[in-house]
C-alpha atoms as a PDB file:
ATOM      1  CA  UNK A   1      11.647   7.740  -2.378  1.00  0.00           C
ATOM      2  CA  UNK A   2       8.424   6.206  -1.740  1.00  0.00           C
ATOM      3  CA  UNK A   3       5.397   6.675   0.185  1.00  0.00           C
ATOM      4  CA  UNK A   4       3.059   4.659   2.027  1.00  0.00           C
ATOM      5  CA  UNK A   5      -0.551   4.468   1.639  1.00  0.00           C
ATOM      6  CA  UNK A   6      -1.344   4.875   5.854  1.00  0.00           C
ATOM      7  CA  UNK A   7      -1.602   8.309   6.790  1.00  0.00           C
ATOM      8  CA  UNK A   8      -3.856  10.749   8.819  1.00  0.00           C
ATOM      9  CA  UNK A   9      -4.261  14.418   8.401  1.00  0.00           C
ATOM     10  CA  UNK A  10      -6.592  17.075  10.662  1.00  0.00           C
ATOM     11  CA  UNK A  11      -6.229  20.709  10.090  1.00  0.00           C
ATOM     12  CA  UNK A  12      -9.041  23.038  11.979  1.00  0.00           C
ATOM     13  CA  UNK A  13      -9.470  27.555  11.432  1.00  0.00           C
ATOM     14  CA  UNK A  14     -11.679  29.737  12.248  1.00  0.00           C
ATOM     15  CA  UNK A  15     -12.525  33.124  10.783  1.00  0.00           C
ATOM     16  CA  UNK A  16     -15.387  35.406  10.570  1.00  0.00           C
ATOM     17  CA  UNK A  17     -17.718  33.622  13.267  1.00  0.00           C
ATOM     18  CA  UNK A  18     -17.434  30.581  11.365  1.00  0.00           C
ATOM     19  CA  UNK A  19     -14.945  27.231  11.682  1.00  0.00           C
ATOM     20  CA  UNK A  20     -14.010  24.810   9.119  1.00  0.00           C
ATOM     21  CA  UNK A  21     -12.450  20.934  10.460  1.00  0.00           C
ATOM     22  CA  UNK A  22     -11.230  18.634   7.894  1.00  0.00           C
ATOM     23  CA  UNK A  23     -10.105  15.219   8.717  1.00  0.00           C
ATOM     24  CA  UNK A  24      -8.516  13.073   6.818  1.00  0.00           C
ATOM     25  CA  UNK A  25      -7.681   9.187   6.834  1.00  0.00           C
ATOM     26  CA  UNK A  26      -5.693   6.855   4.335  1.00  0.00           C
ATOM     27  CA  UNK A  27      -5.484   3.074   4.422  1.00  0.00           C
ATOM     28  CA  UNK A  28      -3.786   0.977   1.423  1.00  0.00           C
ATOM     29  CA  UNK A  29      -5.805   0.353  -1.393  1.00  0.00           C
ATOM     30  CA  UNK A  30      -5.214  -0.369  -5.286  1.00  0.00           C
ATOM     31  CA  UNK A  31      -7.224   2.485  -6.973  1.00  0.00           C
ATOM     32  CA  UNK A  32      -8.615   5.347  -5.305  1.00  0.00           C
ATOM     33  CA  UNK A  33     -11.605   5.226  -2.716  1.00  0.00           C
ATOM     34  CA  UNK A  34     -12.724   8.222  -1.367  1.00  0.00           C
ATOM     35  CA  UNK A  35     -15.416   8.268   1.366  1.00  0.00           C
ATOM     36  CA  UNK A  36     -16.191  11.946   1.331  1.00  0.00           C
ATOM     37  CA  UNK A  37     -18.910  13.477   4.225  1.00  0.00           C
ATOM     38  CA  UNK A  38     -19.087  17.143   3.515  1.00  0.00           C
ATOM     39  CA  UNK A  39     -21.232  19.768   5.790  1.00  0.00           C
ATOM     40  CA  UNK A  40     -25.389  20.357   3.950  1.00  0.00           C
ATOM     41  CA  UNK A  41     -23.153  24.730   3.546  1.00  0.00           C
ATOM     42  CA  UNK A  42     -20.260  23.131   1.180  1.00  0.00           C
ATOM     43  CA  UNK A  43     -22.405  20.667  -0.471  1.00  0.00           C
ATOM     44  CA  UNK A  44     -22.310  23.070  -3.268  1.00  0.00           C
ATOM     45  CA  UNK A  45     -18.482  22.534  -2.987  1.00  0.00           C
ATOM     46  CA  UNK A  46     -18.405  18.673  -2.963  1.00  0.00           C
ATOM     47  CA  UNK A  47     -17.375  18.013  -6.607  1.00  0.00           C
ATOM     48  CA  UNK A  48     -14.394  21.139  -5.781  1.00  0.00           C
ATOM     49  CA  UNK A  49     -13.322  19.147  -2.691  1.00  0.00           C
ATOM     50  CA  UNK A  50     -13.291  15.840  -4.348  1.00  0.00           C
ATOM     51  CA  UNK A  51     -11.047  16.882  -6.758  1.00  0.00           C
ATOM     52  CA  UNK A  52      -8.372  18.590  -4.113  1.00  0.00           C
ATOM     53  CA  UNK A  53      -8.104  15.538  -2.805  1.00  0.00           C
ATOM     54  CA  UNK A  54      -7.902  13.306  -5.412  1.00  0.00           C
ATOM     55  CA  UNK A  55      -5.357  15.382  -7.221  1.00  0.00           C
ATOM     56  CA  UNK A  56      -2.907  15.353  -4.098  1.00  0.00           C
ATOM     57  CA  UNK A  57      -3.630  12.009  -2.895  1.00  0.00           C
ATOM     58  CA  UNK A  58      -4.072   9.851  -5.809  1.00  0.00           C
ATOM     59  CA  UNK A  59      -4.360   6.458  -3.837  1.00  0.00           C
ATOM     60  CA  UNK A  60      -5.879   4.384  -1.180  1.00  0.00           C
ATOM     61  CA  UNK A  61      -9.430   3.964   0.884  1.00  0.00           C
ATOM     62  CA  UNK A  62      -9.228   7.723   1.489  1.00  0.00           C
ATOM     63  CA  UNK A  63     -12.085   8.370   4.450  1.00  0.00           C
ATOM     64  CA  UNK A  64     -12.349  12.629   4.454  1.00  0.00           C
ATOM     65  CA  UNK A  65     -15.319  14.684   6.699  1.00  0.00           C
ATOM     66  CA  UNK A  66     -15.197  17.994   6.260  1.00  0.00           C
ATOM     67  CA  UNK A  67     -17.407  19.693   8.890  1.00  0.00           C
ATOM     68  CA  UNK A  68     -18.229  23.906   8.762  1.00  0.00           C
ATOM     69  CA  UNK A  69     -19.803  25.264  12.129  1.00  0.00           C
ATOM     70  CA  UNK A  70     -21.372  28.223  12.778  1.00  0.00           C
ATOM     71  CA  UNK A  71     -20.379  29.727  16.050  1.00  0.00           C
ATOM     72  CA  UNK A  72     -22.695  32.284  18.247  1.00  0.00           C
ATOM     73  CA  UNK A  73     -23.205  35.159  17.567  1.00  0.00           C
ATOM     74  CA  UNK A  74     -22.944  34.671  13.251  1.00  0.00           C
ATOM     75  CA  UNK A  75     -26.085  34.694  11.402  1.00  0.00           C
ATOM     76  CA  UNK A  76     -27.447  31.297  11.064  1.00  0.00           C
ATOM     77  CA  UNK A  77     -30.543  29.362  11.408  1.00  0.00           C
ATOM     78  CA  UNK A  78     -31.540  26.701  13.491  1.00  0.00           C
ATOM     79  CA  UNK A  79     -31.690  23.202  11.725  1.00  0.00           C
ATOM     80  CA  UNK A  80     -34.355  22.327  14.759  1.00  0.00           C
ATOM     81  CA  UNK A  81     -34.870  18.114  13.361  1.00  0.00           C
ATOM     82  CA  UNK A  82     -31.317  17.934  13.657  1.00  0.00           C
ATOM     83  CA  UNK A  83     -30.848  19.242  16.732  1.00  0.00           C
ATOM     84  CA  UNK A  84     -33.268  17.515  18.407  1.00  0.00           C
ATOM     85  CA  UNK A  85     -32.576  14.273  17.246  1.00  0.00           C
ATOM     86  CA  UNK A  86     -28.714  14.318  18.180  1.00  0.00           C
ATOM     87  CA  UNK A  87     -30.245  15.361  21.624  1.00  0.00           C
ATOM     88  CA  UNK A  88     -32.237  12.373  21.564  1.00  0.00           C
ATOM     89  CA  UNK A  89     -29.278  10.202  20.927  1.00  0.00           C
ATOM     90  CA  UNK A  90     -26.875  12.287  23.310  1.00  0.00           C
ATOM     91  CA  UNK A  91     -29.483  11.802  26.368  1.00  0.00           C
ATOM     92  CA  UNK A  92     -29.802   8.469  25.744  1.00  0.00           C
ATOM     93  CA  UNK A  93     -26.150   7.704  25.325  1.00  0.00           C
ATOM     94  CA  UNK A  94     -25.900   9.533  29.273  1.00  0.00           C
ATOM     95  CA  UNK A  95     -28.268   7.657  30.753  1.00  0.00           C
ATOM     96  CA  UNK A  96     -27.128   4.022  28.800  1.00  0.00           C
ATOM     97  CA  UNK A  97     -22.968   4.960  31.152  1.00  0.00           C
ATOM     98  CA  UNK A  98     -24.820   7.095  33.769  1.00  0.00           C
ATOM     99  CA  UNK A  99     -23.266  10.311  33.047  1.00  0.00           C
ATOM    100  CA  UNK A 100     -24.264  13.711  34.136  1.00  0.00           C
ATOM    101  CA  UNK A 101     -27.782  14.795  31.676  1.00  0.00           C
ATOM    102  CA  UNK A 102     -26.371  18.270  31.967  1.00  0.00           C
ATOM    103  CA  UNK A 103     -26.094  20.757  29.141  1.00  0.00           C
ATOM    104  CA  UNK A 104     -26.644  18.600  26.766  1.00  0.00           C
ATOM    105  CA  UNK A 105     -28.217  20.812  24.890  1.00  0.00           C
ATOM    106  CA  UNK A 106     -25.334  22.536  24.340  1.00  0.00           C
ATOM    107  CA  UNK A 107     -23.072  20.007  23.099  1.00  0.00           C
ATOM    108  CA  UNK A 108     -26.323  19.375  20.611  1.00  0.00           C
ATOM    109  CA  UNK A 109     -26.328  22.481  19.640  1.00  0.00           C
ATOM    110  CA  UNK A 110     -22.030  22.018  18.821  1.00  0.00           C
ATOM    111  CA  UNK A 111     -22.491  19.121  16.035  1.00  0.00           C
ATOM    112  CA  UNK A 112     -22.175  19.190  12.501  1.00  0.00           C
ATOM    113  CA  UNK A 113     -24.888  20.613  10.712  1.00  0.00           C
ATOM    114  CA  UNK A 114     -27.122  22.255  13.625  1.00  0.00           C
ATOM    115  CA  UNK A 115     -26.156  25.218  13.045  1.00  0.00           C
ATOM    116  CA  UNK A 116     -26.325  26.761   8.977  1.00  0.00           C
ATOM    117  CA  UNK A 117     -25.050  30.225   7.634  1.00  0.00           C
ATOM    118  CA  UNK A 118     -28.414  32.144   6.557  1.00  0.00           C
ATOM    119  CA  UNK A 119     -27.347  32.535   3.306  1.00  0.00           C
ATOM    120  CA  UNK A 120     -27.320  29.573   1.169  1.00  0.00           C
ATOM    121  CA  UNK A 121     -24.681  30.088  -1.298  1.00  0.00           C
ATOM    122  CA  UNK A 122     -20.730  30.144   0.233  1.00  0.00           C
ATOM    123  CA  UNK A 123     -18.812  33.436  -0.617  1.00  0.00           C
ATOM    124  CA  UNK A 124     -15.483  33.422  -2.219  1.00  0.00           C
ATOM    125  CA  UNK A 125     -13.461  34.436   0.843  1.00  0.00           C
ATOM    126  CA  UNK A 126     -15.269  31.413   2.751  1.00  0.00           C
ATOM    127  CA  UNK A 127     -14.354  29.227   0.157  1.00  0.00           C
ATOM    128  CA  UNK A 128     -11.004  29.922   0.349  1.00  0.00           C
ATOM    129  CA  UNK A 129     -11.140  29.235   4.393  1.00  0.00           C
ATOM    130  CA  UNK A 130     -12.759  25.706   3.596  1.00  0.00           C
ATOM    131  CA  UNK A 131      -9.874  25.344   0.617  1.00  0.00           C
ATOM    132  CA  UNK A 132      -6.580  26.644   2.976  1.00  0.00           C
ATOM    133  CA  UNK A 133      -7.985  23.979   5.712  1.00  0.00           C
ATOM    134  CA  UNK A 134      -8.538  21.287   3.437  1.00  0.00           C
ATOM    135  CA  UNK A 135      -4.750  21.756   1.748  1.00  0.00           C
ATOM    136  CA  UNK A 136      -3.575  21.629   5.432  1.00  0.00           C
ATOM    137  CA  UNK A 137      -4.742  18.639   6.323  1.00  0.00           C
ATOM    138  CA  UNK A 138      -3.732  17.252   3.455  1.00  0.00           C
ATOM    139  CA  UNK A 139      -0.532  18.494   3.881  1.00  0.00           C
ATOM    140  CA  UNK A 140      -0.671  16.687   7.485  1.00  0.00           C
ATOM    141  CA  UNK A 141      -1.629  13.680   5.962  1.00  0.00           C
ATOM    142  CA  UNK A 142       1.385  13.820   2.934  1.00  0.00           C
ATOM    143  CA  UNK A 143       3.598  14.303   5.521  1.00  0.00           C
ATOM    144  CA  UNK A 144       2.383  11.076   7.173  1.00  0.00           C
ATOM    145  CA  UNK A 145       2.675   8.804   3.788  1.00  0.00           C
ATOM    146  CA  UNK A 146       5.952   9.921   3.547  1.00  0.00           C
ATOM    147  CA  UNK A 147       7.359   8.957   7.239  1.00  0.00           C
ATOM    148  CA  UNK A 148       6.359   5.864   7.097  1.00  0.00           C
ATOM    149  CA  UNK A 149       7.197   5.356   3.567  1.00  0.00           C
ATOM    150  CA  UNK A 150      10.928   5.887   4.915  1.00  0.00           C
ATOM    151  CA  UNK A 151      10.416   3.033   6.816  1.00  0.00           C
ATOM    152  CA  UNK A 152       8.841   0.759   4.024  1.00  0.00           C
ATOM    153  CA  UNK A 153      11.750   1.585   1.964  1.00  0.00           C
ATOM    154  CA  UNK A 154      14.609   0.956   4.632  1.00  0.00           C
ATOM    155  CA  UNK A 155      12.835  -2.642   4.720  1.00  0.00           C
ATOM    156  CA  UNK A 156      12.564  -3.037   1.118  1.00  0.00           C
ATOM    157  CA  UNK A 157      15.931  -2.025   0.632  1.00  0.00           C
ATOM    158  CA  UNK A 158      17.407  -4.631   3.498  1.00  0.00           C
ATOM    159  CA  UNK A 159      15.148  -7.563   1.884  1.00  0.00           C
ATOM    160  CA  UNK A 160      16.103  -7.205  -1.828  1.00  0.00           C
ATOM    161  CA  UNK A 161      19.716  -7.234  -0.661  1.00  0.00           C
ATOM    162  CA  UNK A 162      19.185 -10.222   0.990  1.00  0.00           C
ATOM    163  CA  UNK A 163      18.115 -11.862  -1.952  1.00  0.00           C
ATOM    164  CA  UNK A 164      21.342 -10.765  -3.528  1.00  0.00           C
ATOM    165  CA  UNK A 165      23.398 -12.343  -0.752  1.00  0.00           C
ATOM    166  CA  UNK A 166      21.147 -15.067  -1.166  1.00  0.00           C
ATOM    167  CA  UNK A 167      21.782 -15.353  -4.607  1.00  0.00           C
ATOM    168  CA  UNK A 168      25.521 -15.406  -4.280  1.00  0.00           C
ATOM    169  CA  UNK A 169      25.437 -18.266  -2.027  1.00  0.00           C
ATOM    170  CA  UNK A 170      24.558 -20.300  -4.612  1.00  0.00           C
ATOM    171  CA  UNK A 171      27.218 -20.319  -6.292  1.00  0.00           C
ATOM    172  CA  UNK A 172      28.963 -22.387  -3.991  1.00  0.00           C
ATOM    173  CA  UNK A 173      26.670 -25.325  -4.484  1.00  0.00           C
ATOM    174  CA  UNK A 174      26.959 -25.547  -8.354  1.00  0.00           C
ATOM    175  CA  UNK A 175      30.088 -27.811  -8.700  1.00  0.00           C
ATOM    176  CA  UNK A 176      28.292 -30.138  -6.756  1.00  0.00           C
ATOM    177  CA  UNK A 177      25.155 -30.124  -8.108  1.00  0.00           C
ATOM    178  CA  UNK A 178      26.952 -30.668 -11.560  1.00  0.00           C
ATOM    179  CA  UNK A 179      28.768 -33.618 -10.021  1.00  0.00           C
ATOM    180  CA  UNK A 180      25.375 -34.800  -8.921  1.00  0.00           C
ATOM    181  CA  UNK A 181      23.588 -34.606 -12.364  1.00  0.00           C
ATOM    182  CA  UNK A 182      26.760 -36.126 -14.176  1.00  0.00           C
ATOM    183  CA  UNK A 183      27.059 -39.081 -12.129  1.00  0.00           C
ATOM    184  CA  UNK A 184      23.113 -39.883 -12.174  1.00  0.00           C
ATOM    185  CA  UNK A 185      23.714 -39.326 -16.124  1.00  0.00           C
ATOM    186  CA  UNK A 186      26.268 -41.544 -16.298  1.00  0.00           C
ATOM    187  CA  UNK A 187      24.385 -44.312 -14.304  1.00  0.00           C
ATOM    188  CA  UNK A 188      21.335 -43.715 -16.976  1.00  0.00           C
ATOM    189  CA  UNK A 189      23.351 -44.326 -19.785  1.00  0.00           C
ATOM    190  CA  UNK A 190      24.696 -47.177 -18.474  1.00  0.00           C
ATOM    191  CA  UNK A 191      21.951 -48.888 -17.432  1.00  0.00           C
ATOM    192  CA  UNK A 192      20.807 -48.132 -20.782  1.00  0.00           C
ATOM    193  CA  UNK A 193      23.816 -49.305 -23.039  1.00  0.00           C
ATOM    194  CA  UNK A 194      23.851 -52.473 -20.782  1.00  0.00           C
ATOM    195  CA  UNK A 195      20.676 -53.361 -22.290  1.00  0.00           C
ATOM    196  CA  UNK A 196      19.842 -55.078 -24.960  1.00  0.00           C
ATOM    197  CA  UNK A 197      16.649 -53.256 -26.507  1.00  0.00           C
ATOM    198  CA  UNK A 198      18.100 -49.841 -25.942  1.00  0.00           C
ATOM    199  CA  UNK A 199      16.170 -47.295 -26.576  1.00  0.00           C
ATOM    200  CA  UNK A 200      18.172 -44.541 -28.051  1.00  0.00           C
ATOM    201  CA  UNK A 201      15.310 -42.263 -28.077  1.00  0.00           C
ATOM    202  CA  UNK A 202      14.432 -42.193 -24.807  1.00  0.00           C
ATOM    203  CA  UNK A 203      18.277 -41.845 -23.941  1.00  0.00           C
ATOM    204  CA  UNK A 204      18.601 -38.489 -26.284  1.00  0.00           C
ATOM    205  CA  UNK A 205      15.461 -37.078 -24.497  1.00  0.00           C
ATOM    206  CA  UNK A 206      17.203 -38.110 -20.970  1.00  0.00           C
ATOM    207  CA  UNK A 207      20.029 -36.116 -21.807  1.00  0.00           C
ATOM    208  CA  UNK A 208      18.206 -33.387 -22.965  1.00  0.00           C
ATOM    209  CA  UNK A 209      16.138 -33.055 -20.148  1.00  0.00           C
ATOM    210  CA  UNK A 210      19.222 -32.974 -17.992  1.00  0.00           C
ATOM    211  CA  UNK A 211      20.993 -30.693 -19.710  1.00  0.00           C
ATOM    212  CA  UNK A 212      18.398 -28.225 -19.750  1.00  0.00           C
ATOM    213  CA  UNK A 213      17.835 -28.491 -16.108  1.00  0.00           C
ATOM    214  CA  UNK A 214      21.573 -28.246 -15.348  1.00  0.00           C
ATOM    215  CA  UNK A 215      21.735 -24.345 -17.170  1.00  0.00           C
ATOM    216  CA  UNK A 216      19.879 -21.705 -14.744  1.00  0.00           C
ATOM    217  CA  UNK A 217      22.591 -19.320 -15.334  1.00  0.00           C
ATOM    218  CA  UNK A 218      20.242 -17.420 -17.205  1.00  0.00           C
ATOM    219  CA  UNK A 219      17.385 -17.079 -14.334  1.00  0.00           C
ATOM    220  CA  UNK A 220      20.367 -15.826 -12.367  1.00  0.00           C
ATOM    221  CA  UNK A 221      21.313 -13.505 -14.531  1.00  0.00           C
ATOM    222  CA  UNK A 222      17.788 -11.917 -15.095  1.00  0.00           C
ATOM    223  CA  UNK A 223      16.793 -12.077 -10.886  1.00  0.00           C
ATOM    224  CA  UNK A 224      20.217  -9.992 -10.364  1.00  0.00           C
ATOM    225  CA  UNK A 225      18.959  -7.641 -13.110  1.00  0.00           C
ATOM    226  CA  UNK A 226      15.495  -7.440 -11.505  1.00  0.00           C
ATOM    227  CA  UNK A 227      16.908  -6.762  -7.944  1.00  0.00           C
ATOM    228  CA  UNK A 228      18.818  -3.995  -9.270  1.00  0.00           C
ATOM    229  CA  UNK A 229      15.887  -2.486 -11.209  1.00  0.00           C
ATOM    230  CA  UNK A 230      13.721  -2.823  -7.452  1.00  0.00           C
ATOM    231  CA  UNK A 231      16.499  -0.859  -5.762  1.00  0.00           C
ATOM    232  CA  UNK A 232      16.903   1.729  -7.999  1.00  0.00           C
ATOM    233  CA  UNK A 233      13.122   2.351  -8.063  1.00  0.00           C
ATOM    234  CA  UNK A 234      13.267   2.448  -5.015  1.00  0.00           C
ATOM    235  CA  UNK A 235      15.999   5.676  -5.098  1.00  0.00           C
ATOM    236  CA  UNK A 236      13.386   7.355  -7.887  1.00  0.00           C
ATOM    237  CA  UNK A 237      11.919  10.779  -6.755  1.00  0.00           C
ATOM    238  CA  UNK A 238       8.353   9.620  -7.338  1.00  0.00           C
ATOM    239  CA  UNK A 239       6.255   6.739  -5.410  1.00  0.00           C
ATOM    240  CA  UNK A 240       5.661   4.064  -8.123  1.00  0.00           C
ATOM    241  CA  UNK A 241       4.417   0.709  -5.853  1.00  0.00           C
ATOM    242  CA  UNK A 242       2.529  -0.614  -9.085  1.00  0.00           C
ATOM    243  CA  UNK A 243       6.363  -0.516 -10.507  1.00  0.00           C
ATOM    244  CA  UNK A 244       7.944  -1.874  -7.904  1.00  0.00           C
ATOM    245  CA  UNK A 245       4.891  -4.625  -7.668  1.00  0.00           C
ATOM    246  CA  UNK A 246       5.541  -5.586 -11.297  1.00  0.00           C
ATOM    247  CA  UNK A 247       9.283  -5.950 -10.673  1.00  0.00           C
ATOM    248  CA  UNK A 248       8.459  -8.468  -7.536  1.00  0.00           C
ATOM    249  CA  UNK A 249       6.420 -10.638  -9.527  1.00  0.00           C
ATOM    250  CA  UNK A 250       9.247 -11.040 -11.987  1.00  0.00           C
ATOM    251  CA  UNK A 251      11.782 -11.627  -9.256  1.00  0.00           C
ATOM    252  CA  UNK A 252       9.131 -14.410  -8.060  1.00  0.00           C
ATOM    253  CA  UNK A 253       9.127 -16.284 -11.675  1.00  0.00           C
ATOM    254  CA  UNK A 254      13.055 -16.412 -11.526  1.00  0.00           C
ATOM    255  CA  UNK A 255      13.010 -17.623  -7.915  1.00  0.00           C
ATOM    256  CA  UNK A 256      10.457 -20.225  -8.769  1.00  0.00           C
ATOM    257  CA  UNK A 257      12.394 -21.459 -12.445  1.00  0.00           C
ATOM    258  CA  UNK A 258      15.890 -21.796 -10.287  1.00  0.00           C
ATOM    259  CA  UNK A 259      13.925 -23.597  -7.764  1.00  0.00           C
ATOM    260  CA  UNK A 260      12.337 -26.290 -10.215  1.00  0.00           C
ATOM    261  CA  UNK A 261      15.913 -26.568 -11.635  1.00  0.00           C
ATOM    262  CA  UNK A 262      18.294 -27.007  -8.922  1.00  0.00           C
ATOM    263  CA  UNK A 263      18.150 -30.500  -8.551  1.00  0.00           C
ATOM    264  CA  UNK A 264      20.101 -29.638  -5.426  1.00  0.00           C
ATOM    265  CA  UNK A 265      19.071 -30.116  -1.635  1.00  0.00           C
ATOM    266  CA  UNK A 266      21.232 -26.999  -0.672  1.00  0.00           C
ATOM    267  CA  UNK A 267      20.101 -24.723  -3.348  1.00  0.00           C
ATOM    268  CA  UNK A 268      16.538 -25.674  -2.791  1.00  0.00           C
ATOM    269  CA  UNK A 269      16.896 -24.299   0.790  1.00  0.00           C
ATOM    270  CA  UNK A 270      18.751 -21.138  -0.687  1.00  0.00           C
ATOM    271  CA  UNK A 271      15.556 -20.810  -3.155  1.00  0.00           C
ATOM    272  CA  UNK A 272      13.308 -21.383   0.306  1.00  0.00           C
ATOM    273  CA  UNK A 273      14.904 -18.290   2.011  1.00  0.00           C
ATOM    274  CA  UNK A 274      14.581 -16.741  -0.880  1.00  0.00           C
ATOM    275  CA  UNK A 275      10.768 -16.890  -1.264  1.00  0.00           C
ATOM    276  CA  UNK A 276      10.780 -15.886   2.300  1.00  0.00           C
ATOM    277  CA  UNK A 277      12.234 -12.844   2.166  1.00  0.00           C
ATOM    278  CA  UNK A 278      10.141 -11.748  -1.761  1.00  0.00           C
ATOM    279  CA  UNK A 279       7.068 -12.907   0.576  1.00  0.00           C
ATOM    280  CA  UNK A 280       7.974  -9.687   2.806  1.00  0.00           C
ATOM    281  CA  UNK A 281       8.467  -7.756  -0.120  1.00  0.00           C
ATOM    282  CA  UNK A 282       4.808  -8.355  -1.754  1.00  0.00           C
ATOM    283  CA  UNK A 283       3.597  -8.146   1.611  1.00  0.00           C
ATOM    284  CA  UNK A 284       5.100  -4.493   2.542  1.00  0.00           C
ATOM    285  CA  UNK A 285       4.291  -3.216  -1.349  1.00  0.00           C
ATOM    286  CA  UNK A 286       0.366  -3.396  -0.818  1.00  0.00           C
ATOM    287  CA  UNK A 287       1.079  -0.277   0.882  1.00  0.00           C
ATOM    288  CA  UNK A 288       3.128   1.537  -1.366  1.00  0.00           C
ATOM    289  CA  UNK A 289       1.945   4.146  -2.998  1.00  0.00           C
END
């Protein structure tokens, strides 16, 4: 099983007068990059939060805003600067589409941060409000990863059976291909032995040369046993893309060595199709987790 690195998560509760949102986004990335925006009450918190996440999520450009609100009627204070600024913006956003000016100091009054708890440390049973949101969302956002990892791995799984297939028709082309390099050895050595000043030398290192490039029964040996290794990866319980990337990059240095050997106008468009489809491979794996 695998999962992507895409995902979204938003879990909201309220409890006590107060209400804690958590939002969550997840794009691909290769280390862990966590844009955390916590409210000025949970700031306290911040290191605590960081952590939750980064345990769970492990992965990715991870953007997270976790907002506590005070609602009316719980003791809190008044951060005034705030409030009038987003009113400032607010109004001027109205008038800039011509919307209605009206109660806009309400919806001031209704963003993050206006509105603080009295008290400035958090208690223990509000902590656990901001932590039982947080897992939700993250929960949300797991669930995400893994949906459309499904997907990534039905592709994976079609292109690195491709390959196979393409690998098996090449098989068909190898009689000729040895046909080919015999006869073009033959007219070497020829052309050599008809000459006077042979050069025996150069003829050993000719045949040499050909007979190494006629052998690439190794390199299809070794891109079988690397397509294999991919698909059963691929069936492990954990995510491992950094596994599965390795593994493409090896499949790419067979692919390339049976290309530079073929010596074949058939097999080279074989090896073509074949960098085609490890192209969508490498190209889907940036998002694996």
């Amino acid at each position: 099983m695998i999962l992507s690195m895409t995902g979204y998560g938003k879990a909201e509760e309220s409890m006590n007068g107060v209400t804690v949102k958590v939002e969550l986004r997840s794009l691909n990335n290769r280390y862990l990059d966590l844009n955390l925006r916590v409210s000025a009450f949970l700031r306290e918190k911040e290191q605590e939060i960081r952590s939750v996440i980064t345990d769970q999520l492990q992965r990715g450009k991870i953007d997270a805003t976790v907002i506590w609100q005070s609602e009316a009627g719980a003791a809190s204070t008044i951060n005034r600067e705030l409030l009038k600024a987003y009113y400032r913006e607010i109004k001027s956003l109205a008038k800039e589409l011509g919307e209605s000016k009206k109660n806009l100091l309400a919806l001031a009054f209704k963003m993050p941060d206006v509105m603080s708890p009295e008290k400035g440390s958090i208690s223990e049973e509000e902590w656990e409000l901001a932590k039982r949101v947080l897992n939700k969302a993250l929960g949300d956002l797991v669930m995400f990863r893994t949906n459309e990892g499904r997907a990534l791995e039905h592709s994976l799984d079609e292109n690195v059976k491709r390959l196979l297939e393409l690998l098996q028709e090449v098989e068909p082309h190898e009689k000729s291909r040895i046909e080919n390099v015999k006869q073009r050895l033959h007219a070497q050595i020829s052309e050599n032995l008809a000459s006077e000043e042979m050069d025996r030398n150069r003829l050993e290192q000719e045949l040499i040369f050909y007979l190494e490039r006629l052998d690439f029964s190794e390199e299809k040996v070794r891109l079988k046993s690397h397509c294999d290794f991919f698909l059963k990866t691929l069936d492990e319980k954990e995510s491992n893309g950094r596994r599965l990337n390795f593994i493409s990059q090896e499949m790419g240095r067979e692919i390339n060595t049976l290309g530079s050997k073929a010596n074949h106008a058939g097999i080279q468009k074989i090896v073509v199709q074949m960098k085609d489809e490890l192209e969508k491979i490498k190209e889907q794996l940036l998002n694996v987790l």
